[in-house]
C-alpha atoms as a PDB file:
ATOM      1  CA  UNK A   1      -1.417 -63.779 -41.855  1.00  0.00           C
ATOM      2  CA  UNK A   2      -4.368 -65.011 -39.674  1.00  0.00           C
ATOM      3  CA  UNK A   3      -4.833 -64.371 -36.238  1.00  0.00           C
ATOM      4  CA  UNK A   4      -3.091 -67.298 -34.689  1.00  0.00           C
ATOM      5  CA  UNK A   5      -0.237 -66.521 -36.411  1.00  0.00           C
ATOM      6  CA  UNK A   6      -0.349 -62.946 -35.348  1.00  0.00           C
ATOM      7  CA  UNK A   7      -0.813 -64.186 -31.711  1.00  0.00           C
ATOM      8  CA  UNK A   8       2.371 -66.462 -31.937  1.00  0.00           C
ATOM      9  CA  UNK A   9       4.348 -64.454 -33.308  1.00  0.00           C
ATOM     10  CA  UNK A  10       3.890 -61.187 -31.241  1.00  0.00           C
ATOM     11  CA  UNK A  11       4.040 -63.321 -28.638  1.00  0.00           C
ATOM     12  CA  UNK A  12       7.610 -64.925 -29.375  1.00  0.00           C
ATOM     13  CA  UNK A  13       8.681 -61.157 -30.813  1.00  0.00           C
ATOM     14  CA  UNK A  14       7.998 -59.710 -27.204  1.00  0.00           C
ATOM     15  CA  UNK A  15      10.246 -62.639 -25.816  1.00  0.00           C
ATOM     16  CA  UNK A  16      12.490 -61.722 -27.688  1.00  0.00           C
ATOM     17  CA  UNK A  17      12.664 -58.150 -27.101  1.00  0.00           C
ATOM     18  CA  UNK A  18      12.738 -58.736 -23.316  1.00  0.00           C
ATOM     19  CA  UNK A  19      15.690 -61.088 -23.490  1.00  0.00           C
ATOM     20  CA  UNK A  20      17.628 -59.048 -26.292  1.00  0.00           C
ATOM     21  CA  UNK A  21      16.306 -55.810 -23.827  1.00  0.00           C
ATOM     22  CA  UNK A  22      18.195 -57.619 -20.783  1.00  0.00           C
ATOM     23  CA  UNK A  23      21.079 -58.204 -22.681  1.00  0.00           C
ATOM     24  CA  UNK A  24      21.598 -55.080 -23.734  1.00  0.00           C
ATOM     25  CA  UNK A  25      21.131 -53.731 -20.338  1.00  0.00           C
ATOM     26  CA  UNK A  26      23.774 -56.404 -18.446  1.00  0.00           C
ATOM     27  CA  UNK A  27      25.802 -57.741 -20.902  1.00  0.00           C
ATOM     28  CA  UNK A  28      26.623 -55.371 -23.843  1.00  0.00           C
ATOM     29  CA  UNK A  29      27.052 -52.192 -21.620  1.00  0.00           C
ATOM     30  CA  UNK A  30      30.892 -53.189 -20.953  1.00  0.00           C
ATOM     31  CA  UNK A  31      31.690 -53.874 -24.489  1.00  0.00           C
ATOM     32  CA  UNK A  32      30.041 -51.233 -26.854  1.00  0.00           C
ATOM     33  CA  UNK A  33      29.825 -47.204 -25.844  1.00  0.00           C
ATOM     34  CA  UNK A  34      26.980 -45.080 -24.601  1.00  0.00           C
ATOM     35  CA  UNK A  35      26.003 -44.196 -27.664  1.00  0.00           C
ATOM     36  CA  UNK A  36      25.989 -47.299 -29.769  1.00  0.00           C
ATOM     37  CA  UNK A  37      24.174 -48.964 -26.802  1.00  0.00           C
ATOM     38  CA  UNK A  38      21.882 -45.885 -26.924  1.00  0.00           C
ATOM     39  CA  UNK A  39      21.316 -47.182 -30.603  1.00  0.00           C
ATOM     40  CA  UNK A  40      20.612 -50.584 -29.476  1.00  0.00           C
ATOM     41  CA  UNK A  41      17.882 -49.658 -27.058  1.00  0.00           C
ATOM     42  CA  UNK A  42      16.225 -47.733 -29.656  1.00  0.00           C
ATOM     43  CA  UNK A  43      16.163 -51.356 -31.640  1.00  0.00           C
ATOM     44  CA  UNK A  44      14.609 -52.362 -28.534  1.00  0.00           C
ATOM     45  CA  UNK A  45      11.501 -50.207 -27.838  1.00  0.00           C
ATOM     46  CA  UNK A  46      10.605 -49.875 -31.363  1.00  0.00           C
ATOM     47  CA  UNK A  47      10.910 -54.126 -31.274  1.00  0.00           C
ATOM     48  CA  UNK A  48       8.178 -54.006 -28.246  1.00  0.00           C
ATOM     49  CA  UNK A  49       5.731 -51.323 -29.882  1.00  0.00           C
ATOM     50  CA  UNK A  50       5.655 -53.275 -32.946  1.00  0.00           C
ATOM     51  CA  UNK A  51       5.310 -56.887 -30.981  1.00  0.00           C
ATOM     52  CA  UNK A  52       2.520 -55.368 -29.687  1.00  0.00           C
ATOM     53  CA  UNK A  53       1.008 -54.246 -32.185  1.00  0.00           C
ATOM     54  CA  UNK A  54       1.115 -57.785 -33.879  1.00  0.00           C
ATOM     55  CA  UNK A  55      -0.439 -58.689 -30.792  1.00  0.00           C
ATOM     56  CA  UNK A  56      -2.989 -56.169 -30.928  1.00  0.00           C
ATOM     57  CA  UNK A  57      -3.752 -57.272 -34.609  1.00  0.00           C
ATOM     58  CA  UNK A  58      -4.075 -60.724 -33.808  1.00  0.00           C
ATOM     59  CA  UNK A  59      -7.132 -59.492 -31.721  1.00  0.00           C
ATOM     60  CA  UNK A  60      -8.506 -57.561 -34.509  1.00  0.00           C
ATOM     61  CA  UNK A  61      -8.298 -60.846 -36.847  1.00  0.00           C
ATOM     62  CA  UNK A  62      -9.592 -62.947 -34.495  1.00  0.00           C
ATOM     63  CA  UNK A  63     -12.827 -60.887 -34.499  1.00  0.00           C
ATOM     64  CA  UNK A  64     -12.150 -58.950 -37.442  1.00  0.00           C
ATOM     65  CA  UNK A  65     -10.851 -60.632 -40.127  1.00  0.00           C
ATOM     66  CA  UNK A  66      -9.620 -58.535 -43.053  1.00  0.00           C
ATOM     67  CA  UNK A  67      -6.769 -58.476 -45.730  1.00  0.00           C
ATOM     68  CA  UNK A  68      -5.654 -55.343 -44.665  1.00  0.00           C
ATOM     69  CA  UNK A  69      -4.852 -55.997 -40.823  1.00  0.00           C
ATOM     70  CA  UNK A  70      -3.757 -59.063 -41.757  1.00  0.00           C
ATOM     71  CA  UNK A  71      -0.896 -57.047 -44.561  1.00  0.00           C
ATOM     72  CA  UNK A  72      -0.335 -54.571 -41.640  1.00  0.00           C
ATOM     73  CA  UNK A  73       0.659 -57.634 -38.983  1.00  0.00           C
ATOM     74  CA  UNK A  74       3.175 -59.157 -42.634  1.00  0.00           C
ATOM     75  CA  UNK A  75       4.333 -55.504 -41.982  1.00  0.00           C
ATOM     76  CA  UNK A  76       5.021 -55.104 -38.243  1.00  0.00           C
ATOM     77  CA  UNK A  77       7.304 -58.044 -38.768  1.00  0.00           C
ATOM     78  CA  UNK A  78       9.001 -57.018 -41.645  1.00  0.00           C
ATOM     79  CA  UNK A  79       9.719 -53.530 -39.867  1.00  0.00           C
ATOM     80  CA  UNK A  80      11.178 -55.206 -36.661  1.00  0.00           C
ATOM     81  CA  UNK A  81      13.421 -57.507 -38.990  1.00  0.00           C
ATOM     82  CA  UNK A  82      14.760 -54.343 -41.095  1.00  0.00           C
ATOM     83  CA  UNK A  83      14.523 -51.473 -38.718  1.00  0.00           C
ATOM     84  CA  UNK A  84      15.217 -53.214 -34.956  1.00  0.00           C
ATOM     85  CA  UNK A  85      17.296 -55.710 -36.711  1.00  0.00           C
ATOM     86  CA  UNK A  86      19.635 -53.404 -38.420  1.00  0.00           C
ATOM     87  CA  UNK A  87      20.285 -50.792 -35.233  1.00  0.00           C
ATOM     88  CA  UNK A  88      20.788 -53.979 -33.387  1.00  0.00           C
ATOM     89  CA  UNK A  89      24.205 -55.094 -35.782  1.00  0.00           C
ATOM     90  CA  UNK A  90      24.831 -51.132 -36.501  1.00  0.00           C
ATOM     91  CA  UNK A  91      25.212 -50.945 -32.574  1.00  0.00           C
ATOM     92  CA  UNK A  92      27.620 -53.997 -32.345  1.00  0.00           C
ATOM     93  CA  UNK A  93      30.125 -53.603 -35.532  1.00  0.00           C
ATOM     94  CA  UNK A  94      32.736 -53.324 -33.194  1.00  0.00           C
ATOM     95  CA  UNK A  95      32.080 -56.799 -31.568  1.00  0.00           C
ATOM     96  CA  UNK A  96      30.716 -58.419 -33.993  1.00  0.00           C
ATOM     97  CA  UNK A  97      33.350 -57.146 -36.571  1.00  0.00           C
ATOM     98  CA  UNK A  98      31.428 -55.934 -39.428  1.00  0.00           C
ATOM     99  CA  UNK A  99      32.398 -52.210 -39.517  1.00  0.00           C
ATOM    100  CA  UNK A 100      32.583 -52.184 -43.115  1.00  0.00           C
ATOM    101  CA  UNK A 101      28.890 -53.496 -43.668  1.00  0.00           C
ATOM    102  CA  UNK A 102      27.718 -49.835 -44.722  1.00  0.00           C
ATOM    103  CA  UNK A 103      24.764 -50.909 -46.176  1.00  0.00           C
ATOM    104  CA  UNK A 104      22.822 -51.378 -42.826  1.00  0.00           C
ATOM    105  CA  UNK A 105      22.266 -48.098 -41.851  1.00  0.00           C
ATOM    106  CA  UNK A 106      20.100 -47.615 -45.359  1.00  0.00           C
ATOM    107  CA  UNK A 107      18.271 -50.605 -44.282  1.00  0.00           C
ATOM    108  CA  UNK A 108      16.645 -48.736 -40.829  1.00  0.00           C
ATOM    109  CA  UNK A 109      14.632 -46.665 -42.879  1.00  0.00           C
ATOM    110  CA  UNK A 110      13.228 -49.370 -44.948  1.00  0.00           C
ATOM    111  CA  UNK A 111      12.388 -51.078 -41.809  1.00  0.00           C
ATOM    112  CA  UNK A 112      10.549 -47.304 -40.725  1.00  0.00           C
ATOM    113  CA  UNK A 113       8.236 -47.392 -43.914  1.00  0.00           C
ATOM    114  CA  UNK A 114       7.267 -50.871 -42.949  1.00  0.00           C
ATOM    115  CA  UNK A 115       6.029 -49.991 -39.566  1.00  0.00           C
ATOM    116  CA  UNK A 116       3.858 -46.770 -41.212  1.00  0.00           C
ATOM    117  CA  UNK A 117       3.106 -48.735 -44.133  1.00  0.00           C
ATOM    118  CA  UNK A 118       1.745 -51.439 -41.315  1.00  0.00           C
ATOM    119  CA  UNK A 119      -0.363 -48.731 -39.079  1.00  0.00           C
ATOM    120  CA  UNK A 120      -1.827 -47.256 -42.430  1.00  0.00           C
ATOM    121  CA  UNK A 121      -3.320 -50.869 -43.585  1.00  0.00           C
ATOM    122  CA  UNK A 122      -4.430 -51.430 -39.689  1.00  0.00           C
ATOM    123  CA  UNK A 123      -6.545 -47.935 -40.116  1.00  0.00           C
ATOM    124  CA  UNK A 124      -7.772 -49.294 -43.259  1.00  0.00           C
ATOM    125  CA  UNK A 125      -8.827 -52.648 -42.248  1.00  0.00           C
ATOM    126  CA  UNK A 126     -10.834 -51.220 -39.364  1.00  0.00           C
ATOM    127  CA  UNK A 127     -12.639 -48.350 -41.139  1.00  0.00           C
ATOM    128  CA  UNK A 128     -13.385 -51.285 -43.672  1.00  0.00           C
ATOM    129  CA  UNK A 129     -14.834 -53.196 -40.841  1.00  0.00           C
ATOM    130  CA  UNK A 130     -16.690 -50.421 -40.051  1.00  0.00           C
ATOM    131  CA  UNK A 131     -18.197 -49.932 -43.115  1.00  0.00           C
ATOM    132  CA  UNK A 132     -19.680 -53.539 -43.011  1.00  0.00           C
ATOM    133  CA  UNK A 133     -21.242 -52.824 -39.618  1.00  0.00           C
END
């Protein structure tokens, strides 16, 4: 991924965390419990750290370019597709009538390892970078 795309895409990832965010907060709170919306936000903030931090590595790329920040920014969106992605059905099974989809809640963790997977090839692209320095 190069840093435009990085840009773009962290860009249109927060978007979509503040609208999904908003709808959580006004629209889903009448339809799913405490708890499952409690789920949902979780979906949410870990959505905005990781839009940021595609952000953040779009930066880096832009001045820094490197296969490993540009592996960790493949990974930041991988981990918000598997890990936000998957609380955000496993909170709405009721509504969305999929209570028998067990396998999402293995998928969350997947979604985890991407995210450390994606901060441990950001460290490496910038030590790399520092090395050239």
């Amino acid at each position: 991924m190069n840093s435009q795309n990085s840009l773009f895409w962290g860009s249109i990832l927060a978007a979509l965390a503040v609208a999904l965010g908003a709808f959580g907060a006004h629209g889903l709170k009448n339809f799913i419990p405490p708890d499952q919306l409690q789920i949902f936000e979780t979906g949410i903030r870990y959505h905005f750290y990781h839009s940021f931090a595609l952000l953040i590595t779009g930066l880096v790329l832009h001045w820094y370019p490197n296969k490993w920040v540009s592996r960790a920014a493949v990974c930041f969106m991988v981990g918000i597709l598997f890990f936000s992605g998957s609380l955000y059905l496993l909170a709405n099974r009721v509504p969305l009538n999929i209570e028998g989809w067990w396998w999402l809640g293995p998928i969350t963790p997947i979604g985890g390892i991407f995210f450390i997977i994606g901060w441990l090839l950001f460290s490496i692209g910038i030590v790399q970078n520092n090395q050239k320095s």
